[in-house]
Protein backbone atom coordinates (compact mmCIF):
# COMPACT_ATOMS: atom_id res chain seq x y z
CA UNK A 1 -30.55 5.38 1.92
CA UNK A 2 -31.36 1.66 0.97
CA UNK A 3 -30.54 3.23 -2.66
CA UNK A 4 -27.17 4.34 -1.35
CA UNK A 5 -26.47 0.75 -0.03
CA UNK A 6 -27.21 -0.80 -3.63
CA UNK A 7 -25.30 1.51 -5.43
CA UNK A 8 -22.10 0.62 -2.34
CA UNK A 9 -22.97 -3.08 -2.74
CA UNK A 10 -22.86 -2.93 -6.87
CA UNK A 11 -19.64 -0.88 -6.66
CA UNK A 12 -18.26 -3.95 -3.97
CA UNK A 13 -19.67 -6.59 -6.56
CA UNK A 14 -17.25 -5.14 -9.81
CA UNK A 15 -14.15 -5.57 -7.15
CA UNK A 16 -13.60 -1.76 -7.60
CA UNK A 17 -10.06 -0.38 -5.79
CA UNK A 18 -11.99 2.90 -5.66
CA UNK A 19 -14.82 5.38 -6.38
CA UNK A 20 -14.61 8.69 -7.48
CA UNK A 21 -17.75 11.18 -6.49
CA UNK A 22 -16.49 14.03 -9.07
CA UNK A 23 -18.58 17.10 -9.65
CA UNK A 24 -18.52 18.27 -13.65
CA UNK A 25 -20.35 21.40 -14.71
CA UNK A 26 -24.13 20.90 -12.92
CA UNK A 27 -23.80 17.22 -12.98
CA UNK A 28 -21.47 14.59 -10.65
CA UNK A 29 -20.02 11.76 -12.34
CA UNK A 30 -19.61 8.16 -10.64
CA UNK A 31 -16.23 6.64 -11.75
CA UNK A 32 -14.88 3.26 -11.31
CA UNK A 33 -11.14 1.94 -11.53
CA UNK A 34 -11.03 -2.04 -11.74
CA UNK A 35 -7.48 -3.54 -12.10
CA UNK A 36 -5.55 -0.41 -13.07
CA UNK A 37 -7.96 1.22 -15.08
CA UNK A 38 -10.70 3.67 -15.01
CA UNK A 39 -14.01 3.82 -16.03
CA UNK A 40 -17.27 6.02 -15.90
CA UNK A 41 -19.74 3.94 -14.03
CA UNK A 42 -22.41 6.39 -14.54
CA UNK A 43 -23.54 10.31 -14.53
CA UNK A 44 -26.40 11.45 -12.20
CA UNK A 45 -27.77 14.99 -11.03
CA UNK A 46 -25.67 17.37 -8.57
CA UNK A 47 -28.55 16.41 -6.15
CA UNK A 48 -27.90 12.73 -6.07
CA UNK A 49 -24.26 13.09 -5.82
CA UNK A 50 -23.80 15.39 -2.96
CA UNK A 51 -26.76 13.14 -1.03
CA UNK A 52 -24.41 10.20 -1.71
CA UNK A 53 -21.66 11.85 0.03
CA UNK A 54 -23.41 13.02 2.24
CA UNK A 55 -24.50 9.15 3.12
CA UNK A 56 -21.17 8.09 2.92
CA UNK A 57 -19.94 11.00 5.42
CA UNK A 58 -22.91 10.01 7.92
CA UNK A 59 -21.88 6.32 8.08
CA UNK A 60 -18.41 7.44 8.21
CA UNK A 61 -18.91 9.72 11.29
CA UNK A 62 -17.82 12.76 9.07
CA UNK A 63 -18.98 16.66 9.50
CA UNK A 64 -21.85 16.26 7.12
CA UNK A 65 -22.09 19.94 7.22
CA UNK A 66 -18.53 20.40 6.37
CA UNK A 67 -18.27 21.14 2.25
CA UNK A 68 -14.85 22.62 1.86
CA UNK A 69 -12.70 21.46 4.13
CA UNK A 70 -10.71 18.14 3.66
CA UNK A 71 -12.33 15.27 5.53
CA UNK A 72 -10.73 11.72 6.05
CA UNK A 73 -13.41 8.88 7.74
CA UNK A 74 -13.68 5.07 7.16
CA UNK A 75 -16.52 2.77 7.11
CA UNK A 76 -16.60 -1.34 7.90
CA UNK A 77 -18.97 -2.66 5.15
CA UNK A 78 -19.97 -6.02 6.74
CA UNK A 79 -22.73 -8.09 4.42
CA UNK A 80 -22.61 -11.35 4.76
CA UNK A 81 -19.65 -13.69 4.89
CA UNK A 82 -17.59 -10.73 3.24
CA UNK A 83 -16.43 -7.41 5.72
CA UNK A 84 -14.91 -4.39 3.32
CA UNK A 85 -12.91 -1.61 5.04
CA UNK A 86 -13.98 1.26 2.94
CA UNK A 87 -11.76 4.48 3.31
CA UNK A 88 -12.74 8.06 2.38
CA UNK A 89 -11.76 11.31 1.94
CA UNK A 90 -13.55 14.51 0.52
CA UNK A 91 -12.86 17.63 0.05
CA UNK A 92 -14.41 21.35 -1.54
CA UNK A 93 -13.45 22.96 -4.56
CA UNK A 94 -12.90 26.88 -4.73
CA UNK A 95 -17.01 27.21 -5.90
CA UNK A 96 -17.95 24.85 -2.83
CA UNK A 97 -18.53 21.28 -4.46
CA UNK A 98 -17.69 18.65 -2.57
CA UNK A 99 -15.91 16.30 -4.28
CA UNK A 100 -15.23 12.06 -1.86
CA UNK A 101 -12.83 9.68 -3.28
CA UNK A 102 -13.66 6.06 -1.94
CA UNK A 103 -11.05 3.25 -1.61
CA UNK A 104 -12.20 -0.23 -0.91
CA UNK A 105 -9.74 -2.61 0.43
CA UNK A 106 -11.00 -6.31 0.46
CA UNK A 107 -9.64 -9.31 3.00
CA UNK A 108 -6.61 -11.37 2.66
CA UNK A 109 -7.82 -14.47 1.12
CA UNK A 110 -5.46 -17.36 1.41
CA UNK A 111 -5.32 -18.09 -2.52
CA UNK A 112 -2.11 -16.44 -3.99
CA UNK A 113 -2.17 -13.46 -5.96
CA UNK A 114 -0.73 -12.85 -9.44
CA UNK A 115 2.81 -12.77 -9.49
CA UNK A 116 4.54 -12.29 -12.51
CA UNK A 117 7.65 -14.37 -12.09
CA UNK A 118 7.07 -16.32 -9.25
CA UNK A 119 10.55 -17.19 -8.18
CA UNK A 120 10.46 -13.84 -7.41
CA UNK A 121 7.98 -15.03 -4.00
CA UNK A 122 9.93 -17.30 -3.31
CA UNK A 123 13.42 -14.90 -3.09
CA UNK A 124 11.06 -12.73 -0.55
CA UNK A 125 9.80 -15.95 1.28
CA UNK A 126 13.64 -16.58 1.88
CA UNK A 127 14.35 -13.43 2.51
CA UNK A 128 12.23 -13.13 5.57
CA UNK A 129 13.50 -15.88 7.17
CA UNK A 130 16.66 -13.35 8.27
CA UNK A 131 16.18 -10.90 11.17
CA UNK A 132 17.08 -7.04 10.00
CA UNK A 133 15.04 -4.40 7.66
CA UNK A 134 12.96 -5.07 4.58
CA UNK A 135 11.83 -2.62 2.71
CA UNK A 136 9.18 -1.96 0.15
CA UNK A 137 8.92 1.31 -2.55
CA UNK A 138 6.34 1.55 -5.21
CA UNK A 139 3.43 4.27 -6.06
CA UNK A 140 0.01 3.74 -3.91
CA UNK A 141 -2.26 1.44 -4.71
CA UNK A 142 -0.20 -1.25 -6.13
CA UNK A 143 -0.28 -3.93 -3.47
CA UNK A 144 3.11 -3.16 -0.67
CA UNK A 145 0.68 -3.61 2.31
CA UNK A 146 -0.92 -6.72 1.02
CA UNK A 147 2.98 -8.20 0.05
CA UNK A 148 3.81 -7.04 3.56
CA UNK A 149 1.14 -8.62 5.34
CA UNK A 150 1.19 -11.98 3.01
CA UNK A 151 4.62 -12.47 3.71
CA UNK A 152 4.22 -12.08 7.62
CA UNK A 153 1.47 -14.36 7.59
CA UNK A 154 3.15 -16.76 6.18
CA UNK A 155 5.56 -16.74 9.55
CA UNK A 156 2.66 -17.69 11.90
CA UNK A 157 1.90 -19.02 14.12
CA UNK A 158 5.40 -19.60 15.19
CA UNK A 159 5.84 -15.55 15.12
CA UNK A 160 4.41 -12.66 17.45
CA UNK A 161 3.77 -9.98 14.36
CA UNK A 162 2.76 -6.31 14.94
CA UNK A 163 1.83 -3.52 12.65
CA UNK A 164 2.06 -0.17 13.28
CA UNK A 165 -0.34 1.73 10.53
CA UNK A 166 -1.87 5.15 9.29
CA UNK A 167 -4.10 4.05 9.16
CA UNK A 168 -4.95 0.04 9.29
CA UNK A 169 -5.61 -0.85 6.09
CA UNK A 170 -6.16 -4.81 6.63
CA UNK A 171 -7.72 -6.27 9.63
CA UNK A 172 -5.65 -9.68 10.46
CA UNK A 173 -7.16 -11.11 13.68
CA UNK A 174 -3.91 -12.82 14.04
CA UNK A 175 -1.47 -9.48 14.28
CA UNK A 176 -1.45 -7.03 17.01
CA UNK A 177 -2.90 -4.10 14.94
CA UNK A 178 -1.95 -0.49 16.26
CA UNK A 179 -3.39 2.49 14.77
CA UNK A 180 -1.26 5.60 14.98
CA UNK A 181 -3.65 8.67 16.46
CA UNK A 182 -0.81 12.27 16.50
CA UNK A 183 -3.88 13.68 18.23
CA UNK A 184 -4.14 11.38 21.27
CA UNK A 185 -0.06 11.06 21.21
CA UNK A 186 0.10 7.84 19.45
CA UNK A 187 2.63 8.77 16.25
CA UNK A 188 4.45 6.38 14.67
CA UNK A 189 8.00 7.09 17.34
CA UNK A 190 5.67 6.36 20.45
CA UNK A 191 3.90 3.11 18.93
CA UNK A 192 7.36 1.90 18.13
CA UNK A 193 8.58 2.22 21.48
CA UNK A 194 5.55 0.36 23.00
CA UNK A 195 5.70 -2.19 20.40
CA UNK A 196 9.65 -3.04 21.08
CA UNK A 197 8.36 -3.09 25.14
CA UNK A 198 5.54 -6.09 23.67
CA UNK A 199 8.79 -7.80 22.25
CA UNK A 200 6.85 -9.18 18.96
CA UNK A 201 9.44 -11.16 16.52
CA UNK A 202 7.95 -9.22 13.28
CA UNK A 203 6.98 -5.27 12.94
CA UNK A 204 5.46 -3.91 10.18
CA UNK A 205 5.57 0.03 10.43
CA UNK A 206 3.17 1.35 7.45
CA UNK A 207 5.25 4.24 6.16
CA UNK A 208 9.23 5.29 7.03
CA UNK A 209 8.57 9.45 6.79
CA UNK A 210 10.72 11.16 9.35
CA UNK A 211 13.55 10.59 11.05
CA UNK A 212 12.92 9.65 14.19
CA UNK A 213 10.66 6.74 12.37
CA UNK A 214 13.59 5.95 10.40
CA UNK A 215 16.27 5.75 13.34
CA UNK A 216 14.01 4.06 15.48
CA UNK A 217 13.11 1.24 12.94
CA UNK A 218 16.65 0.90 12.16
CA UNK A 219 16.82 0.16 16.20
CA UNK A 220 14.21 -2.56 16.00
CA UNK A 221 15.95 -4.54 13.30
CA UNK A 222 19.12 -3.89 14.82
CA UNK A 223 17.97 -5.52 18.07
CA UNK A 224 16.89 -8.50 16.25
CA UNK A 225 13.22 -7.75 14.91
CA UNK A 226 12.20 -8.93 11.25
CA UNK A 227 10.71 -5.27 10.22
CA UNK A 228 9.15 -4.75 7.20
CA UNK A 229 8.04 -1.33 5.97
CA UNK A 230 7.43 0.96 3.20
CA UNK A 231 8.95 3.99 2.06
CA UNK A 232 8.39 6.64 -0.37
CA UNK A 233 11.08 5.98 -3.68
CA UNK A 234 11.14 5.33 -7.07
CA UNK A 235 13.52 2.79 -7.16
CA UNK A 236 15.48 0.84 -5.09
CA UNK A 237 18.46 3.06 -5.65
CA UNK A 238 16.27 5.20 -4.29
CA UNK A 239 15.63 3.62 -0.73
CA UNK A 240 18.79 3.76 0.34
CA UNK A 241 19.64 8.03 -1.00
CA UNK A 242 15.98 8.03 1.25
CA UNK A 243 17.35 6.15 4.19
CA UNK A 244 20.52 8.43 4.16
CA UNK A 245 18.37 11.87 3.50
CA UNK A 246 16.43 10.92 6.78
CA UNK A 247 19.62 10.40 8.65
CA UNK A 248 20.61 7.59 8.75
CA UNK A 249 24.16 6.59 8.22
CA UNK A 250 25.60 4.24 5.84
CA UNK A 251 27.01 2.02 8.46
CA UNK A 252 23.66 1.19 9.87
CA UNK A 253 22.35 0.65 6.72
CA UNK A 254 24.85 -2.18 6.34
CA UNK A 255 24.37 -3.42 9.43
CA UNK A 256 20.64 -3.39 8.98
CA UNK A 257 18.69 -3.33 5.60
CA UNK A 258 18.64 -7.35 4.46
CA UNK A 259 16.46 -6.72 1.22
CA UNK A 260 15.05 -3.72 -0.69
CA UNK A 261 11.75 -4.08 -2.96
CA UNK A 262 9.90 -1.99 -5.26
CA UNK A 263 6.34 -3.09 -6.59
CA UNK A 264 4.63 -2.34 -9.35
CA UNK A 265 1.20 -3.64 -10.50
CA UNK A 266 1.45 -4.35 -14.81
CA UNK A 267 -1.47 -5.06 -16.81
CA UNK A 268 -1.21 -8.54 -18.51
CA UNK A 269 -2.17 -9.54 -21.56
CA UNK A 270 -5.28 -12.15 -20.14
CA UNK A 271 -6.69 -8.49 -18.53
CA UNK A 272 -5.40 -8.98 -15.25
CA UNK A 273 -2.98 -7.50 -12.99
CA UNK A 274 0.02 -8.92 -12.28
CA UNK A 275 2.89 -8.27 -9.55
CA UNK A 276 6.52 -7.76 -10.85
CA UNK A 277 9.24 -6.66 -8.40
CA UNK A 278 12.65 -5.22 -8.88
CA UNK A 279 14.52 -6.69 -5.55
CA UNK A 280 17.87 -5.49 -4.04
CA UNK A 281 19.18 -8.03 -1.55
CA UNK A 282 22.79 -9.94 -0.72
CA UNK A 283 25.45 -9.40 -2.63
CA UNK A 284 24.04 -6.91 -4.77
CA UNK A 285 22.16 -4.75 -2.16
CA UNK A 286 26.00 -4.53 -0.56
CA UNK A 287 27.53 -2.95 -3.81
CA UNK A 288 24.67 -0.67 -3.81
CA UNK A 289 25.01 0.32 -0.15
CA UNK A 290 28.93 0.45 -0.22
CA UNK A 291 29.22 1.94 -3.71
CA UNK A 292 26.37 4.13 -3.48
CA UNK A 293 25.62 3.05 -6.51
CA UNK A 294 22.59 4.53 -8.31
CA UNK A 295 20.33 4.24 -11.30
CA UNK A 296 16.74 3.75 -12.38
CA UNK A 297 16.03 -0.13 -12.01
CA UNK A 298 17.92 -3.19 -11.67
CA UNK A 299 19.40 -5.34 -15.23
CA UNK A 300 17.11 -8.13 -13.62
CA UNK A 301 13.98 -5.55 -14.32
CA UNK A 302 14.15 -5.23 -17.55
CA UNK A 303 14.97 -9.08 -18.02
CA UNK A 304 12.14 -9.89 -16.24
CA UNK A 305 9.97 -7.74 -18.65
CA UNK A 306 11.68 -9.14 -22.07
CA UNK A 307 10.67 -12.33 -20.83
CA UNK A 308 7.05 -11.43 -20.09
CA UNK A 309 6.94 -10.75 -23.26
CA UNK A 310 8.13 -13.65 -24.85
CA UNK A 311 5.92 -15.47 -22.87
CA UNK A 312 2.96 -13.81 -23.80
CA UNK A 313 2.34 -12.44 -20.42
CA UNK A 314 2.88 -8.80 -21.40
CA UNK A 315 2.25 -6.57 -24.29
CA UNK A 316 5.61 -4.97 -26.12
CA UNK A 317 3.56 -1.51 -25.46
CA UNK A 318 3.14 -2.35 -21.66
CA UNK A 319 6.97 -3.83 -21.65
CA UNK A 320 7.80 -0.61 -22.49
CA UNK A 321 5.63 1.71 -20.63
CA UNK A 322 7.26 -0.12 -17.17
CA UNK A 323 10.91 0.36 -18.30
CA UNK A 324 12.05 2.24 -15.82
CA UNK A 325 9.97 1.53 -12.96
């Protein structure tokens, strides 16, 4: 076990987003992705891999026993001055090996993160000032939650902000947290309703997925809520065909929706990670709404991108890879 912790605390150490726990022929492999990429971290025997999971399952109140079935648990790892929420999942392949997937997701620090043209901050900063819907698109893992949650903090303490999640993802002693639980009747509809009777100035819903989600957060910033929430789309374009393929009509959309973002994480040249954002809001997030007009990205995209790489900031290669989203 104390081996287990080690190999936990040396994965924390590197900053890893996850873990993988992958079984290969008779052997598991331990792999690593740091900042975008991914890595091997190391090989070791079937024996020692399914005993990790196995650890990891324990600590994360799992079925230990359970090998095929698809598990989901989560662990608090709280050492020191530093508390990790660690979030799992496993699952069996056809032959019976278990195969755990481990995402770490670190605290909010206070110091900014990487953006790649700041101004673009700044837009969003503004843009939350306004009551009415803001929404945010991207693939996992490249930050939405952590915009989400910067942005709202940066409205206390003169706000009352609540999150409605699936689950939490970041624990922010200064938000009412809720945790949506389908089996004890807590979904995303019935949270919402509770959180509009605790009258909070900010919601952040985790994920837009259904209608009644979608109607019902349309409500909130209707009634004069800031909400901010994500929702599955590969573009901005692509938020609002979303919004209207969930049902909700174009009016409220005007009425509602102050802002539109998709995220993307880019490599930079330095080896970082850095934020860039393709944002839909005023003027142009009315065309787009009235028009229904579509596309892949915005003009300001690729701008942003040609300059990155005049600046240095990003290879042509990587320039290229991100053109359309």
């Amino acid at each position: 076990m104390q081996q287990f912790e080690k190999e936990l605390a040396t994965v924390i150490a590197k900053r890893a987003s996850d873990l993988y726990i992958l079984p290969i022929n008779d052997y598991y492999q331990l792999r690593l992705a740091i900042v975008g990429k991914e890595a091997v971290l190391k090989e070791v025997s079937a024996e020692y891999g399914e005993r990790l999971i196995s650890f990891l399952k324990y600590r994360a109140d799992m079925a230990v026993s359970e090998h095929r079935r698809p598990q989901l648990g989560a662990i608090t790892w709280d050492r020191g001055a530093e508390k990790v929420n660690i979030r799992l999942s496993s699952v069996g392949d056809y032959q019976g090996r278990e195969s755990m997937v481990v995402r770490f997701i670190y605290q909010l620090g206070n110091d900014g993160f990487n953006v790649l043209v700041p101004q673009q901050w700044t837009q969003l900063q503004q843009i939350v000032l306004q009551r009415g819907l803001m929404l945010f698109a991207g693939p996992m893992g490249v930050g939405k939650t952590t915009t989400m949650y910067r942005l709202a903090r940066s409205l206390l303490p003169q706000k009352v902000v609540l999150s409605i999640e699936d689950p939490v993802e970041i624990d922010e002693p200064s938000f009412i947290q809720l945790q949506v639980n389908e089996l004890a009747g807590m979904d995303y509809q019935s949270l919402l309703r509770l959180g509009l009777r605790h009258r909070p100035d900010v919601f952040i819903i985790g994920e837009i997925r259904d209608p009644q989600t979608a109607l019902m957060t349309i409500q909130a910033a209707l009634s004069g809520h800031l909400v901010l929430g994500t929702i599955h789309a590969q573009n901005v374009y692509g938020v609002i065909a979303r919004l209207e393929q969930l049902g909700v009509d174009r009016y409220y959309l005007q009425q509602a929706l102050t802002g539109i973002c998709y995220q993307r994480l880019l490599p930079t040249v330095n080896g970082s990670q850095a934020v860039l954002w393709d944002l839909l809001f005023h003027q142009q997030l009315a065309a787009a709404i009235n028009e229904q007009k579509g596309g892949q990205m915005t003009d300001d995209w690729q701008k942003n991108l040609e300059k990155a790489v005049a600046n240095k900031q990003l290879t042509t290669a990587t320039a290229q890879k991100y053109a359309n989203g």
